[in-house]
Protein backbone atom coordinates (compact mmCIF):
# COMPACT_ATOMS: atom_id res chain seq x y z
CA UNK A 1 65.62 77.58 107.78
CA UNK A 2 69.52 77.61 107.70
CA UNK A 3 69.95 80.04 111.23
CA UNK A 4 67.95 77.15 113.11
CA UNK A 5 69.31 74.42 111.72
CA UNK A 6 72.92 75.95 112.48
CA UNK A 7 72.30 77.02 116.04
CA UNK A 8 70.65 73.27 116.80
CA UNK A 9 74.34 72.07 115.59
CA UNK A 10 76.46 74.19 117.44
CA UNK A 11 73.92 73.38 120.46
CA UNK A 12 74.53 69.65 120.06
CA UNK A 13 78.08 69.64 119.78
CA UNK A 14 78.21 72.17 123.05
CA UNK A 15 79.61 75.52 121.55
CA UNK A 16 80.57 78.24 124.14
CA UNK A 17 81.43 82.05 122.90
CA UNK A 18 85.08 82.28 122.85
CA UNK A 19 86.68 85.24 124.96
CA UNK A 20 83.46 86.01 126.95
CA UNK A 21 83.09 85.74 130.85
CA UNK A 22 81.42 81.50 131.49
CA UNK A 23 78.30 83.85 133.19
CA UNK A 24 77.72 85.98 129.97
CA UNK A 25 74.20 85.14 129.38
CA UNK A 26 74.06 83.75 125.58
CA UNK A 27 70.95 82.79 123.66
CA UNK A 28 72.18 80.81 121.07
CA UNK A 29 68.88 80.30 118.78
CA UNK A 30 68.03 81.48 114.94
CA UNK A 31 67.10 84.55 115.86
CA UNK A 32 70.86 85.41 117.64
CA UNK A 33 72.40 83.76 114.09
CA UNK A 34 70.16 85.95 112.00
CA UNK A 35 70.71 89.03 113.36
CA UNK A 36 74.64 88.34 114.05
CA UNK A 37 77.43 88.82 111.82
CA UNK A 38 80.55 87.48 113.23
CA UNK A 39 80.64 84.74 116.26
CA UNK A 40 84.00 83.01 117.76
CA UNK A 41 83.48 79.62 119.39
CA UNK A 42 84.81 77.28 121.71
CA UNK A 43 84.24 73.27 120.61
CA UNK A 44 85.48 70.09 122.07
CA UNK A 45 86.58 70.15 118.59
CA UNK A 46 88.82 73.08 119.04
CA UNK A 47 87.85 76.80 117.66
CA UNK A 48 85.15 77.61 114.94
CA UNK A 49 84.64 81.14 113.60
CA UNK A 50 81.70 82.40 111.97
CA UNK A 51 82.40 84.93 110.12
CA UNK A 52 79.34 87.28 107.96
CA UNK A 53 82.03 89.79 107.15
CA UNK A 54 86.04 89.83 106.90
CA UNK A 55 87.80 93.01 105.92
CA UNK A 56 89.04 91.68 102.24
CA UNK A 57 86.29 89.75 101.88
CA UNK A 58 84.47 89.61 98.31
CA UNK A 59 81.16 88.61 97.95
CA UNK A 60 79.01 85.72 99.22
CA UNK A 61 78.77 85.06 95.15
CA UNK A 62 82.35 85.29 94.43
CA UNK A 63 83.34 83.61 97.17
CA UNK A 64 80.88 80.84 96.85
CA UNK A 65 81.80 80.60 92.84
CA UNK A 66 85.09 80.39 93.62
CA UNK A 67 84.68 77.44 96.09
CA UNK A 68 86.37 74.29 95.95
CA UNK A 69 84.08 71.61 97.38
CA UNK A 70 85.78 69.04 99.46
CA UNK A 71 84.88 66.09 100.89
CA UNK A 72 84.38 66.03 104.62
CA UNK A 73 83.34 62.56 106.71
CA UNK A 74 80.79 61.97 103.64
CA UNK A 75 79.46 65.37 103.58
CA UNK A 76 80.08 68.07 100.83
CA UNK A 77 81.91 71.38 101.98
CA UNK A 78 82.36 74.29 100.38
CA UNK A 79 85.92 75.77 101.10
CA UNK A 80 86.95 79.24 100.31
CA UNK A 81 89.30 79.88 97.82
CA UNK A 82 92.95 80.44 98.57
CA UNK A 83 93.57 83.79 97.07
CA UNK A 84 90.35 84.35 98.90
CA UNK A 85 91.95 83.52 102.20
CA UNK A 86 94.96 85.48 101.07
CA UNK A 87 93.37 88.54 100.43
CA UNK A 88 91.03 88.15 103.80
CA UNK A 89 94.58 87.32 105.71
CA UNK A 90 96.41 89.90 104.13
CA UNK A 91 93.53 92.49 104.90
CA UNK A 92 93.80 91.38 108.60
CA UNK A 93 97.30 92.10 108.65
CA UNK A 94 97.88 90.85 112.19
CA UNK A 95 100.94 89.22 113.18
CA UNK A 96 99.56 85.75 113.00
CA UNK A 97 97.68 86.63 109.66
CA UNK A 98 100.82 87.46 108.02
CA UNK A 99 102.45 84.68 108.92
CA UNK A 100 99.25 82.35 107.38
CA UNK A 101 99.76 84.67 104.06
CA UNK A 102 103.46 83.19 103.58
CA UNK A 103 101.79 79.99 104.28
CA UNK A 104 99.14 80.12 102.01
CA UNK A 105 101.32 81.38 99.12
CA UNK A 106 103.14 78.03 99.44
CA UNK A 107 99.91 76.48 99.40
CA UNK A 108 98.70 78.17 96.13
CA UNK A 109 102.31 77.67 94.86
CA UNK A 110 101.93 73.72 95.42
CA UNK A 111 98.46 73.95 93.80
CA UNK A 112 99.66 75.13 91.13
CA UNK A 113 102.43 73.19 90.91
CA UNK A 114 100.08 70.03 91.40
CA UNK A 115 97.83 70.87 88.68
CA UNK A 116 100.67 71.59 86.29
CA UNK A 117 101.77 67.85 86.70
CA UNK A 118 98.67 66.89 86.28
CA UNK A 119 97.92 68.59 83.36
């Protein structure tokens, strides 16, 4: 069962809902992942979003076939793609997510650029 096996990590690693009052009561179980959408986090490790929907967003498929897969401390993970991020960013259109699209269009613009030399 993914939703349990993802709230038993965020548990473990001591998550904490981002923006909400310390005293906010918060379940966090499989039931409060499955019937969520969108969650913002506070980790030792610094922020994690989970995010069910994003304006911009396509589709779990396309953005799953699109996917690169990176390797991360030994495990596989499955990273969206950057004209995915674009488009979410670009949807978003706050200050700070049009600053990531200039970003990001370097990035894709040194991708490219990468696997031109390559090829």
């Amino acid at each position: 069962m993914p939703a349990l096996r993802l709230a038993e990590a965020l548990r473990e690693i001591g998550v904490r809902l981002r923006g909400a009052p310390a005293d906010l009561p918060f379940l966090l179980d499989a039931k409060t992942i499955e019937n969520g959408s969108n969650f913002t986090f506070i980790t030792p490790h610094g922020d994690f979003d989970i995010l069910g929907h994003a304006d911009g967003m396509p589709s779990y498929e396309d953005l799953r076939s699109d996917a690169s897969v990176r390797d991360i401390l030994g495990l596989d993970i499955r990273v969206a793609s950057i004209q995915h991020l674009i488009a979410m960013k670009r949807a978003a259109n706050r200050p700070k997510d049009q600053r990531a699209v200039e970003e990001y269009i370097g990035l894709a613009e040194l991708e490219r650029t990468a696997e031109d030399s390559d090829g």
